[in-house]
N, C-alpha and C. Protein backbone atom coordinates (compact mmCIF):
# COMPACT_ATOMS: atom_id res chain seq x y z
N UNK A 1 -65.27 -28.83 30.68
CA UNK A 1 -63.83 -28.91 30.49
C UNK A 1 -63.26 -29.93 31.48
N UNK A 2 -62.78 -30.63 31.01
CA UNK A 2 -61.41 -31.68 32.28
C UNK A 2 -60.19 -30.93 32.35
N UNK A 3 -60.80 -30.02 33.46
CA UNK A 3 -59.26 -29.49 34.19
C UNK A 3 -58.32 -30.40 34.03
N UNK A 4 -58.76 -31.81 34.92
CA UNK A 4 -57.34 -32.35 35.35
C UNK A 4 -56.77 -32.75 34.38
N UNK A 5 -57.35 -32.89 33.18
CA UNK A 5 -56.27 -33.83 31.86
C UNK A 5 -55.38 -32.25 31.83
N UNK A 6 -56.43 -30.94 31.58
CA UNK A 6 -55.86 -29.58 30.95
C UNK A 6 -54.37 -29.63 32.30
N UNK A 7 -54.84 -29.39 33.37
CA UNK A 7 -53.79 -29.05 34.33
C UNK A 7 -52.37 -30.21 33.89
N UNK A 8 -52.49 -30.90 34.00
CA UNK A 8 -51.33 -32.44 33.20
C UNK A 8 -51.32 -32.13 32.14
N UNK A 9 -51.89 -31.70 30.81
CA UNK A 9 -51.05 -31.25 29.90
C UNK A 9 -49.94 -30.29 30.10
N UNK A 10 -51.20 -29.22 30.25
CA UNK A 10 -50.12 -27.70 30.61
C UNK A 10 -48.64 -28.18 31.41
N UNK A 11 -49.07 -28.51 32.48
CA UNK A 11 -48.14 -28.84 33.38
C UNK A 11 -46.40 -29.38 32.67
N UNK A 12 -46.88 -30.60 32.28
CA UNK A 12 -46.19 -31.74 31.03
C UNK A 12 -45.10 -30.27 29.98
N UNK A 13 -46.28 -29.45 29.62
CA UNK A 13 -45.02 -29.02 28.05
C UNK A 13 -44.25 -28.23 28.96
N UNK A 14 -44.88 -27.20 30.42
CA UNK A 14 -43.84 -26.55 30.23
C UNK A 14 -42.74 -26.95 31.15
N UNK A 15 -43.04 -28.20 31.89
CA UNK A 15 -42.12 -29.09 32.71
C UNK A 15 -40.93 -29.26 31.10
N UNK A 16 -41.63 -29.95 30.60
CA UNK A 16 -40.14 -30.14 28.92
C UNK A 16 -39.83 -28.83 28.97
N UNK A 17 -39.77 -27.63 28.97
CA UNK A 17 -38.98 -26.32 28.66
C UNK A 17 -38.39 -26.16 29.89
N UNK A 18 -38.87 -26.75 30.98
CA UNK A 18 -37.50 -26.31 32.40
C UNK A 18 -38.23 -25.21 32.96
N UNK A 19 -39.62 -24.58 32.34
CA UNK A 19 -40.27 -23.68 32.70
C UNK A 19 -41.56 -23.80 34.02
N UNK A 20 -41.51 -22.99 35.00
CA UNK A 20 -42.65 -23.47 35.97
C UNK A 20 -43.92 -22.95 35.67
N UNK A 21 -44.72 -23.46 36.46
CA UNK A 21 -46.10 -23.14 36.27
C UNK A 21 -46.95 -22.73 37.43
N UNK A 22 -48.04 -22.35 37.48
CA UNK A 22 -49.09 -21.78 38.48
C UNK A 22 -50.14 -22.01 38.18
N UNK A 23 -51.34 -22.09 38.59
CA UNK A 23 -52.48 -22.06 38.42
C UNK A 23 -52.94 -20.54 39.12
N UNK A 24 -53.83 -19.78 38.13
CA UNK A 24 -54.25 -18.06 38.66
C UNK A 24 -55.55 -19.00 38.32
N UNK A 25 -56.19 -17.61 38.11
CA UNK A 25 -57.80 -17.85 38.08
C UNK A 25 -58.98 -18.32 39.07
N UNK A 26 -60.07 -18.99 38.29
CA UNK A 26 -60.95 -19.07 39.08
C UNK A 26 -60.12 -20.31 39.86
N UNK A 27 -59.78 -21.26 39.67
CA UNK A 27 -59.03 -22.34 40.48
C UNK A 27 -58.33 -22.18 41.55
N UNK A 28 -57.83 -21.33 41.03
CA UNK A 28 -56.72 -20.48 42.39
C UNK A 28 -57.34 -20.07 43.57
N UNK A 29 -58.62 -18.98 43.48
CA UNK A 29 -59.53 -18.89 44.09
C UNK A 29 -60.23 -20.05 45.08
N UNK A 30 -60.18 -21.02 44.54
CA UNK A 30 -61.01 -22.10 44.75
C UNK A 30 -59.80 -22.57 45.59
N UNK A 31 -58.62 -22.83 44.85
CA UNK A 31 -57.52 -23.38 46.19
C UNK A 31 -57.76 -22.44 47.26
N UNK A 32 -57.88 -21.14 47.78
CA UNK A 32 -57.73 -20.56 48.73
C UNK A 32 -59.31 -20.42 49.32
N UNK A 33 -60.02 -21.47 49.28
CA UNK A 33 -61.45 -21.29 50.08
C UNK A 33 -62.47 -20.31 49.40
N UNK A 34 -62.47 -19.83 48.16
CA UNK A 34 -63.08 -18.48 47.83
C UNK A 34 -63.96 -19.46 45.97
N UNK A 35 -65.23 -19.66 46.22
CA UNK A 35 -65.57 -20.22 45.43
C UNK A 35 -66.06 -19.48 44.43
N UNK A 36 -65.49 -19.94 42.92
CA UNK A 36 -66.22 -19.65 42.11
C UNK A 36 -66.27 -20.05 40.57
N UNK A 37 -67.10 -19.93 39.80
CA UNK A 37 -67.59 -20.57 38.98
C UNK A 37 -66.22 -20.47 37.72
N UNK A 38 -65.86 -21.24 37.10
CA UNK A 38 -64.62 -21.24 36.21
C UNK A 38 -65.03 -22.06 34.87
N UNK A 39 -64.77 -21.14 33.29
CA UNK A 39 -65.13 -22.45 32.59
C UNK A 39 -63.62 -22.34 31.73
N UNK A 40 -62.89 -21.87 32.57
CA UNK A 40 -61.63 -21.94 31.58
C UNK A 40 -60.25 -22.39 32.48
N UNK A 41 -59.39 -22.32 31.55
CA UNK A 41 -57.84 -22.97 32.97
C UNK A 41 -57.17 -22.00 32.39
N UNK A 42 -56.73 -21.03 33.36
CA UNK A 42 -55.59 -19.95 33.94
C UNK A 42 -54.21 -20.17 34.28
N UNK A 43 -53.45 -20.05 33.40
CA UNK A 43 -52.10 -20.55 34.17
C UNK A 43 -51.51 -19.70 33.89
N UNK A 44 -49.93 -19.76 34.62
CA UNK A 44 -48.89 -18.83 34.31
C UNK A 44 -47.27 -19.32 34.20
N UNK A 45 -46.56 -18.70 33.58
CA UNK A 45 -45.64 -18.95 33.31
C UNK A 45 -44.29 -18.32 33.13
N UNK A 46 -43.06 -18.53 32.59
CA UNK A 46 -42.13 -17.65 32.10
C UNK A 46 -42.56 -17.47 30.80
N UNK A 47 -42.02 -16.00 30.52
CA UNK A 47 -42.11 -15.74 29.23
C UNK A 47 -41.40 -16.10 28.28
N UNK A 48 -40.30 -16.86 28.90
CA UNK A 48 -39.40 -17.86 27.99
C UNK A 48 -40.13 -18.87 27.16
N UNK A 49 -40.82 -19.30 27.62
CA UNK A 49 -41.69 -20.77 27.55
C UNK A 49 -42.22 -20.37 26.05
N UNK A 50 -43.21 -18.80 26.30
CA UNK A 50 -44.38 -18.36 25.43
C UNK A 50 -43.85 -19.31 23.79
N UNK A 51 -43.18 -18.98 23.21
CA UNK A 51 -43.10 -19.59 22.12
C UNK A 51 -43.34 -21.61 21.58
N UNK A 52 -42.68 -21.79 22.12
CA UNK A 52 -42.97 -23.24 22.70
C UNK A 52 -44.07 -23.56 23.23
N UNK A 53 -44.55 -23.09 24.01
CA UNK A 53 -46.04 -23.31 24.56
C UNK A 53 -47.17 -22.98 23.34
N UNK A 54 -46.78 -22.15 23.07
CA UNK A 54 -48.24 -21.83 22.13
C UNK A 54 -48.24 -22.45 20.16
N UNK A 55 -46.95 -23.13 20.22
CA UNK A 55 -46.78 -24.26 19.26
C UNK A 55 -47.03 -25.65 19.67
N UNK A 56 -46.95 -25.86 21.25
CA UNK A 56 -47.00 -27.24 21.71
C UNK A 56 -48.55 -27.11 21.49
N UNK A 57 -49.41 -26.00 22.01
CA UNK A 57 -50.89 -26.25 22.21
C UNK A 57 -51.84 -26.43 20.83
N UNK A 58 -50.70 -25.32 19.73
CA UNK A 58 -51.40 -25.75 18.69
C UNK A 58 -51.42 -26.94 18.04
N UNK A 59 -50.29 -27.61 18.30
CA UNK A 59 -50.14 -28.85 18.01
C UNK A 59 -50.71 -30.15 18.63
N UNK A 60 -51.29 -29.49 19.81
CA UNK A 60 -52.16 -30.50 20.59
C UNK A 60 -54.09 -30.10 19.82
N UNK A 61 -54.09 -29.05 18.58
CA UNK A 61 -55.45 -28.62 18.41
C UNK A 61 -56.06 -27.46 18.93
N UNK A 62 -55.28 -27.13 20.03
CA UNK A 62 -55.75 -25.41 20.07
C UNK A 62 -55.72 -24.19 19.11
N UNK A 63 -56.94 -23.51 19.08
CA UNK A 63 -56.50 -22.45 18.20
C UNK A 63 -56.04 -20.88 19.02
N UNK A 64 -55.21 -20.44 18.98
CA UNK A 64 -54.74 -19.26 19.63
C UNK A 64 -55.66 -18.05 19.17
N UNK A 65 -56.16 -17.59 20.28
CA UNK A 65 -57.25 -16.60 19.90
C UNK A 65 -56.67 -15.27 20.22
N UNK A 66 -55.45 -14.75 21.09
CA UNK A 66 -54.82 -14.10 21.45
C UNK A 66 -53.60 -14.06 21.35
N UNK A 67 -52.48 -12.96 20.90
CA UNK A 67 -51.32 -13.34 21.37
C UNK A 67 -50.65 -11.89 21.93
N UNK A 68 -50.01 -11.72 22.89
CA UNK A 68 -48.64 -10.63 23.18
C UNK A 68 -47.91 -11.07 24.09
N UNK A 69 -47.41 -10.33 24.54
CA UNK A 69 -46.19 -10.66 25.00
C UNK A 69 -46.05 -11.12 26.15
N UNK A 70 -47.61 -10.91 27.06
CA UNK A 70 -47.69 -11.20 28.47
C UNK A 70 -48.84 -11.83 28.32
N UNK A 71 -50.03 -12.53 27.40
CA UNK A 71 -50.57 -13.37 27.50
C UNK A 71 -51.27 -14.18 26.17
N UNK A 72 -51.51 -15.37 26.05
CA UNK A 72 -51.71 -15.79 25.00
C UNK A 72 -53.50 -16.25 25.40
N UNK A 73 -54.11 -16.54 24.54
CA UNK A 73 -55.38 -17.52 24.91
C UNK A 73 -55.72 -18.06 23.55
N UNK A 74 -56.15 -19.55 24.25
CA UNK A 74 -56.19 -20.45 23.57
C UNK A 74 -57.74 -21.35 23.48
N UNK A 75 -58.08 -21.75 22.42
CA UNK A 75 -59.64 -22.46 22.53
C UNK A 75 -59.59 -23.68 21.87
N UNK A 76 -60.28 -25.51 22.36
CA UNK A 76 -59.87 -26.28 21.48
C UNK A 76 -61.50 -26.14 20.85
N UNK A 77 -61.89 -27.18 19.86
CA UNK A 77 -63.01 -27.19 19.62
C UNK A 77 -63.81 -28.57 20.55
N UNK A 78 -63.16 -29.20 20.93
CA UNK A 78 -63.38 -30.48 21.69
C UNK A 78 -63.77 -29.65 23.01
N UNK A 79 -64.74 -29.83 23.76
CA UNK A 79 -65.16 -28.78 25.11
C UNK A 79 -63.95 -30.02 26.26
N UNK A 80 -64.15 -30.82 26.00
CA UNK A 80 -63.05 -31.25 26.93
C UNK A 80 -61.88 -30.56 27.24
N UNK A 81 -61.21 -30.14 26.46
CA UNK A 81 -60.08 -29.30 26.05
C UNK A 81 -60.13 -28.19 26.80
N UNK A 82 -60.95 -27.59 26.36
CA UNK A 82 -61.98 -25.89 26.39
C UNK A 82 -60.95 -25.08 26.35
N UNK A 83 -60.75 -23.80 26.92
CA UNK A 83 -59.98 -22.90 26.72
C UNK A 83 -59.08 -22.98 27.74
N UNK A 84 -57.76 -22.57 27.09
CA UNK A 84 -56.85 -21.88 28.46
C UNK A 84 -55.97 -20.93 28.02
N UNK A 85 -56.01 -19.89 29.12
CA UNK A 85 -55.31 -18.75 29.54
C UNK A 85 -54.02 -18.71 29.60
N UNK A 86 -52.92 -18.04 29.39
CA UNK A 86 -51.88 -17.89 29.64
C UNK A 86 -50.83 -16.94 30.17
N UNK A 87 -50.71 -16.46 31.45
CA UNK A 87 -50.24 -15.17 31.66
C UNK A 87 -48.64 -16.00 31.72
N UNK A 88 -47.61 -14.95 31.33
CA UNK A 88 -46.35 -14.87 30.70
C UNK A 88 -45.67 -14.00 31.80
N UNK A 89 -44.47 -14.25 33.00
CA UNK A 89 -43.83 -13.36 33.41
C UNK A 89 -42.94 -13.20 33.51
N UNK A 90 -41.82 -12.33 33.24
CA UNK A 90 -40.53 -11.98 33.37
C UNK A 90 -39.77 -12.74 34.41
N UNK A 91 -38.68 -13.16 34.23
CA UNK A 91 -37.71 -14.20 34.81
C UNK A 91 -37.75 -13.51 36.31
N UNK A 92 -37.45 -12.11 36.88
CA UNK A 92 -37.34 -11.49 38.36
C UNK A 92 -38.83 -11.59 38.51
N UNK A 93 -40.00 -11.58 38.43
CA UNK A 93 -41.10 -11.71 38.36
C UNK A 93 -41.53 -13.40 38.95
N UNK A 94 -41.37 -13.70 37.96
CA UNK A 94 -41.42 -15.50 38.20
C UNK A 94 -40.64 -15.76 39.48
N UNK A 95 -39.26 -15.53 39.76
CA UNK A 95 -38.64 -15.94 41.39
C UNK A 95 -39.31 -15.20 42.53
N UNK A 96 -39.80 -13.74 42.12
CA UNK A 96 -40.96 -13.53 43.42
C UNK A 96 -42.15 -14.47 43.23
N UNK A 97 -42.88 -14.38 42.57
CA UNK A 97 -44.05 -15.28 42.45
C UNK A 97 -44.39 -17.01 42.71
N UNK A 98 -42.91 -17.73 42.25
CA UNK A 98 -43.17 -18.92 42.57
C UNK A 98 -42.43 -19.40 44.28
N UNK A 99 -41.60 -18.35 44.47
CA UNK A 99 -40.70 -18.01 45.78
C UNK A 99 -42.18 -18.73 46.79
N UNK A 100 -42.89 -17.61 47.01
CA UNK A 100 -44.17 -16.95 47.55
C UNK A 100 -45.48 -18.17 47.40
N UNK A 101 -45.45 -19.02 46.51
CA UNK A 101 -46.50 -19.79 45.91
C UNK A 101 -46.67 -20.69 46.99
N UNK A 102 -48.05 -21.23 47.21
CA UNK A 102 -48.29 -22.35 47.68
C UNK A 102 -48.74 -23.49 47.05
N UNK A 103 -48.34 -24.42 47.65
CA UNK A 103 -48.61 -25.66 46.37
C UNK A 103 -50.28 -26.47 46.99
N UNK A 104 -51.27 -26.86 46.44
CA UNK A 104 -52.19 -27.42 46.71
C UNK A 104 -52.60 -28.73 45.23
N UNK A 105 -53.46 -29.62 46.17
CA UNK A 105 -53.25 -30.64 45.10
C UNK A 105 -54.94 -30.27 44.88
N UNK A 106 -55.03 -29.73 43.71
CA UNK A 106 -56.13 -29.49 43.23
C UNK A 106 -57.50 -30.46 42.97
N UNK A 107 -56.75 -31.17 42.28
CA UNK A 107 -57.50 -32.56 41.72
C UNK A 107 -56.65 -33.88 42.53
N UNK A 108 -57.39 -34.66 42.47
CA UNK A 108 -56.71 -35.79 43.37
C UNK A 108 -55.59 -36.40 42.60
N UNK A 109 -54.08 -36.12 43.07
CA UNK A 109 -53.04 -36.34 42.40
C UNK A 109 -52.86 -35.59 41.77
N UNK A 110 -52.90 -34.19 41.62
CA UNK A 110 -52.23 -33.58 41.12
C UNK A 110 -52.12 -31.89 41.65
N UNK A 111 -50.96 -32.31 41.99
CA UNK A 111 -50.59 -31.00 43.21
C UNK A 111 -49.72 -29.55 41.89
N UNK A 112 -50.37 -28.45 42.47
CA UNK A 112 -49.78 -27.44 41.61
C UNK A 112 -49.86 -26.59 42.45
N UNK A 113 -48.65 -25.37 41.86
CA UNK A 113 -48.50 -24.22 42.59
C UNK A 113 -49.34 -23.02 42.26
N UNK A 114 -49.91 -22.15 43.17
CA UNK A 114 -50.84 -21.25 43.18
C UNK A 114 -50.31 -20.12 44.04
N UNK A 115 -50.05 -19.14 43.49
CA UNK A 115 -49.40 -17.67 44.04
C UNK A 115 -50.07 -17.15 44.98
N UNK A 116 -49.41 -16.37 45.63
CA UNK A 116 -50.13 -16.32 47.24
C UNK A 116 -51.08 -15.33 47.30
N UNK A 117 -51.90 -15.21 47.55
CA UNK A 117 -53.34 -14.23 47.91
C UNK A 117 -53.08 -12.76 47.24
N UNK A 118 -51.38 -12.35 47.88
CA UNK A 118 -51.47 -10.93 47.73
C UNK A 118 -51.08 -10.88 46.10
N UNK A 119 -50.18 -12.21 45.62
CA UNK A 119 -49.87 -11.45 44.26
C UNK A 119 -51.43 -12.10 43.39
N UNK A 120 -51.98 -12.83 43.68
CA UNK A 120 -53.37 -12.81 42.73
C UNK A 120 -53.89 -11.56 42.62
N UNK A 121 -53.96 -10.83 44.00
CA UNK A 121 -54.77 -9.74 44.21
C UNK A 121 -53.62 -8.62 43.07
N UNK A 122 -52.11 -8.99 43.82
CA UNK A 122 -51.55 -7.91 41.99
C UNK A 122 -51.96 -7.95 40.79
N UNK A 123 -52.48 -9.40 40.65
CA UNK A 123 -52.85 -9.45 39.17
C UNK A 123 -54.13 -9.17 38.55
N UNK A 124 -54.82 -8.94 39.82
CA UNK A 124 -56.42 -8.67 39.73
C UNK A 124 -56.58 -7.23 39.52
N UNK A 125 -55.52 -6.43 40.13
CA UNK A 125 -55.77 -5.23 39.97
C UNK A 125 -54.82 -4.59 39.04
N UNK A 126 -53.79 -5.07 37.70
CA UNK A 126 -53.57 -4.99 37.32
C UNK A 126 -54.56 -5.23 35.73
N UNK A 127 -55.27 -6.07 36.27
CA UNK A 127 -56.21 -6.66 34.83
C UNK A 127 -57.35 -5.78 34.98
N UNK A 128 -57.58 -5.19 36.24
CA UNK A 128 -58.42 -4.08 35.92
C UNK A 128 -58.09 -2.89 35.74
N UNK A 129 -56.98 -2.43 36.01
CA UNK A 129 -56.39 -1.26 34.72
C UNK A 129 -56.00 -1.72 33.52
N UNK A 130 -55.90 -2.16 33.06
CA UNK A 130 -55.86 -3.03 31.38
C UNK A 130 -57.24 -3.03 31.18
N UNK A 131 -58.35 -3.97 32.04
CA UNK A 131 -59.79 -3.91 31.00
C UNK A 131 -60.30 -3.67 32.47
N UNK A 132 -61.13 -2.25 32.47
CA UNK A 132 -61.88 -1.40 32.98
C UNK A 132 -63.68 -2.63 33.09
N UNK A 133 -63.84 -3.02 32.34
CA UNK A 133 -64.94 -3.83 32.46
C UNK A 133 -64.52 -4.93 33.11
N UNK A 134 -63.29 -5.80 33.80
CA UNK A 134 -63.48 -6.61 34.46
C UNK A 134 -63.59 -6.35 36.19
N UNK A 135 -63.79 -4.98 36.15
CA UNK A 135 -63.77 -4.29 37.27
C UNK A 135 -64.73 -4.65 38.94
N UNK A 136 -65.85 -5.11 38.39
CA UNK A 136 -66.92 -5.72 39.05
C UNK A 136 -66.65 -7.34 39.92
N UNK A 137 -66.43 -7.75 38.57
CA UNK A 137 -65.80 -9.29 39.19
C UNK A 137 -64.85 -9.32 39.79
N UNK A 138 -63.47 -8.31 39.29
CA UNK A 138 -62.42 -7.93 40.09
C UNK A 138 -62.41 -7.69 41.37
N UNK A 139 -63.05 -6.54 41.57
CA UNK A 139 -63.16 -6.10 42.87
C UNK A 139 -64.08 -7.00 43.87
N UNK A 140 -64.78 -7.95 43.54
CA UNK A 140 -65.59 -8.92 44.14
C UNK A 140 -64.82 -9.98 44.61
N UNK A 141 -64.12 -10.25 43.23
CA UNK A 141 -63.39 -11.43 43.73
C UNK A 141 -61.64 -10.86 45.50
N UNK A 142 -61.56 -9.90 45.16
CA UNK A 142 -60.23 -9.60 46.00
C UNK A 142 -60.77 -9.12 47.46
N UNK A 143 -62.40 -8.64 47.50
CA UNK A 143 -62.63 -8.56 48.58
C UNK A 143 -63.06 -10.43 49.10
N UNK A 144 -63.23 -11.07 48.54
CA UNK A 144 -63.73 -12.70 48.92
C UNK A 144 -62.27 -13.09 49.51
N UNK A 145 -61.40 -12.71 48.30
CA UNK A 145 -59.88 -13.25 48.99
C UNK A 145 -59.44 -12.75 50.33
N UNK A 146 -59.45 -11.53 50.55
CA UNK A 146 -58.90 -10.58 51.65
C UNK A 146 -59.94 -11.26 52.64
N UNK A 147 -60.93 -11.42 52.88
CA UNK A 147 -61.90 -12.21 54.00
C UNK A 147 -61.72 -13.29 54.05
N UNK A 148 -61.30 -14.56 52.84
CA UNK A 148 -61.09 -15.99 53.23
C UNK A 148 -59.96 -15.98 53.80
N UNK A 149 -58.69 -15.08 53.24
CA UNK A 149 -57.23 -15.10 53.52
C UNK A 149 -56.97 -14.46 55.15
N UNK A 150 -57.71 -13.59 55.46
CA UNK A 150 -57.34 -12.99 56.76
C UNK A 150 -56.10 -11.94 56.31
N UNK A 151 -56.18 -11.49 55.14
CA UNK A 151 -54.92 -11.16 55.15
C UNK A 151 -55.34 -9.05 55.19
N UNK A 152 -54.39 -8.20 55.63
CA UNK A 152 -54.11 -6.95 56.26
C UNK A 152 -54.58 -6.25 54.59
N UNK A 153 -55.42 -5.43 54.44
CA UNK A 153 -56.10 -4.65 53.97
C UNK A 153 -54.97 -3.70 53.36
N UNK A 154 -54.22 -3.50 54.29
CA UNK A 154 -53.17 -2.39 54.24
C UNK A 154 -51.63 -2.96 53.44
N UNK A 155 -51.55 -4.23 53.41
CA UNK A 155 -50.69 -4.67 52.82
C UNK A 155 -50.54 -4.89 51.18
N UNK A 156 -52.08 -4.61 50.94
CA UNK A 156 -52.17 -4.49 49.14
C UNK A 156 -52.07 -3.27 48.05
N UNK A 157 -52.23 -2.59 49.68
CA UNK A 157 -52.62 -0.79 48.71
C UNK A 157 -51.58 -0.77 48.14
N UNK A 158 -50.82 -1.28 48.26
CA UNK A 158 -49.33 -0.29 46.96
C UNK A 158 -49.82 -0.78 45.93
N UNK A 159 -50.72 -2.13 45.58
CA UNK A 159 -50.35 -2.51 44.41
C UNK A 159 -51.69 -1.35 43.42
N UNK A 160 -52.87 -1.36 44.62
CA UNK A 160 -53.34 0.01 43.92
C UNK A 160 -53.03 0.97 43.20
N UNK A 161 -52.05 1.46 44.62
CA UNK A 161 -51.62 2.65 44.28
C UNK A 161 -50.32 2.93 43.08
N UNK A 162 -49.65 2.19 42.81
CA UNK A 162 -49.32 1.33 41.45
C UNK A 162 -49.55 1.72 40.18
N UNK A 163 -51.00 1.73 40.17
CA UNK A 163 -52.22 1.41 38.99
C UNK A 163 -52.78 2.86 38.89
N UNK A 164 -52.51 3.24 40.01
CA UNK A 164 -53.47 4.78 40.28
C UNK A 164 -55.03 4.07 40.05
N UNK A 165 -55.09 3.39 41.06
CA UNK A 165 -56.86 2.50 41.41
C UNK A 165 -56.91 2.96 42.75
N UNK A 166 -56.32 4.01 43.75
CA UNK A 166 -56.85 3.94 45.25
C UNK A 166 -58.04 4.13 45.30
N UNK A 167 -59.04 4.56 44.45
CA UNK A 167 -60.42 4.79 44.49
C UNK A 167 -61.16 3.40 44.87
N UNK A 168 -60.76 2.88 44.25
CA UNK A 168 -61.24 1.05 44.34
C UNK A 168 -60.44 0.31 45.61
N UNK A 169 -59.40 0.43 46.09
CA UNK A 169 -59.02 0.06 47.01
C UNK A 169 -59.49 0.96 48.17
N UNK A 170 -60.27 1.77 48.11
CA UNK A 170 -61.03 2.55 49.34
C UNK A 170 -62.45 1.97 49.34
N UNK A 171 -62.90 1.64 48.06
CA UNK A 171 -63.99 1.49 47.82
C UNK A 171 -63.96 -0.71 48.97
N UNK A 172 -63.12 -1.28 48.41
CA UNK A 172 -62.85 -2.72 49.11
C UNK A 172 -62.46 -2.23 50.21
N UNK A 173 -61.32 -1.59 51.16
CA UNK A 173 -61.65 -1.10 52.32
C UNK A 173 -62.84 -0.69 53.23
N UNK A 174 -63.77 0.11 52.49
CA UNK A 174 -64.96 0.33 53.15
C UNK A 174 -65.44 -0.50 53.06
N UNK A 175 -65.99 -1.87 52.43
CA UNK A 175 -66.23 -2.95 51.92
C UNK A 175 -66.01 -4.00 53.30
N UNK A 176 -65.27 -3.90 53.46
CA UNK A 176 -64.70 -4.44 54.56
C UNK A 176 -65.27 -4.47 56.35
């Protein structure tokens, strides 16, 4: 896949809607020192956008393999293209999240915003109460973050406790 054309597209339609963007995923990861293997592009957005976005992509040749209300996914047949992700968030959602974001230039020249450690880690443990099987990688990946980030152990449990996951957030605590 060519991230960087994908990251400059994405970027491009939802810059035309007035809508911002993020990079989540394995990339995100990778902005914050925590390596790992990615064959798709993760982004996020307002849920304003969702409609527009997922006509701009089909119209760029994507086929939408997913759709609701909080995420779409998309596949081209060209591997250049390859797939991308789309998480969708509510307008009070989006001003905490991009508030909070740090911007890193991923690819050379092209700088994007990436949400800060703790809300990846919200979204990590949110996607593992939704799908119970991404649980492994989940919890792998948020203990890598919490050790590259330096960041307080104790400052994530709500989002656990949230989810009703403290089992798993004891389990990355002891981990620790």
């Amino acid at each position: 896949m060519d991230f960087p054309a994908s990251v400059r597209r994405v970027r491009e339609l939802c810059s035309e809607q007035g809508a911002p963007l993020a990079v989540v995923g394995g990339l995100a990861l990778q902005a914050y020192g925590v390596p790992r293997l990615t064959v798709d592009l993760d982004v996020l957005t307002t849920v304003d956008c969702q409609d527009r976005l997922v006509r701009a992509l089909e119209a760029d040749g994507y086929t939408t393999l997913h759709r609701s209300s909080g995420y779409s996914n998309h596949a081209h047949r060209d591997p250049k293209k390859g797939r991308i992700d789309v998480v969708y968030v509510d307008a009070a959602t989006a001003a905490k999240l991009f508030e909070a974001a740090r911007h890193f230039e991923l690819f050379p020249g092209i700088e994007v915003a990436v949400p800060s450690p703790e809300h990846l880690i919200a979204m990590k443990v949110l996607a593992m109460k939704n799908d119970p099987q991404r649980r492994l990688q989940d919890m792998a990946d948020i203990q890598r973050i919490l050790r590259a980030t330096r960041i307080d152990p104790e400052g994530v449990r709500e989002y656990f406790a949230t989810h009703r996951l403290l089992e798993l957030y004891d389990e990355i605590r002891e981990s620790l």
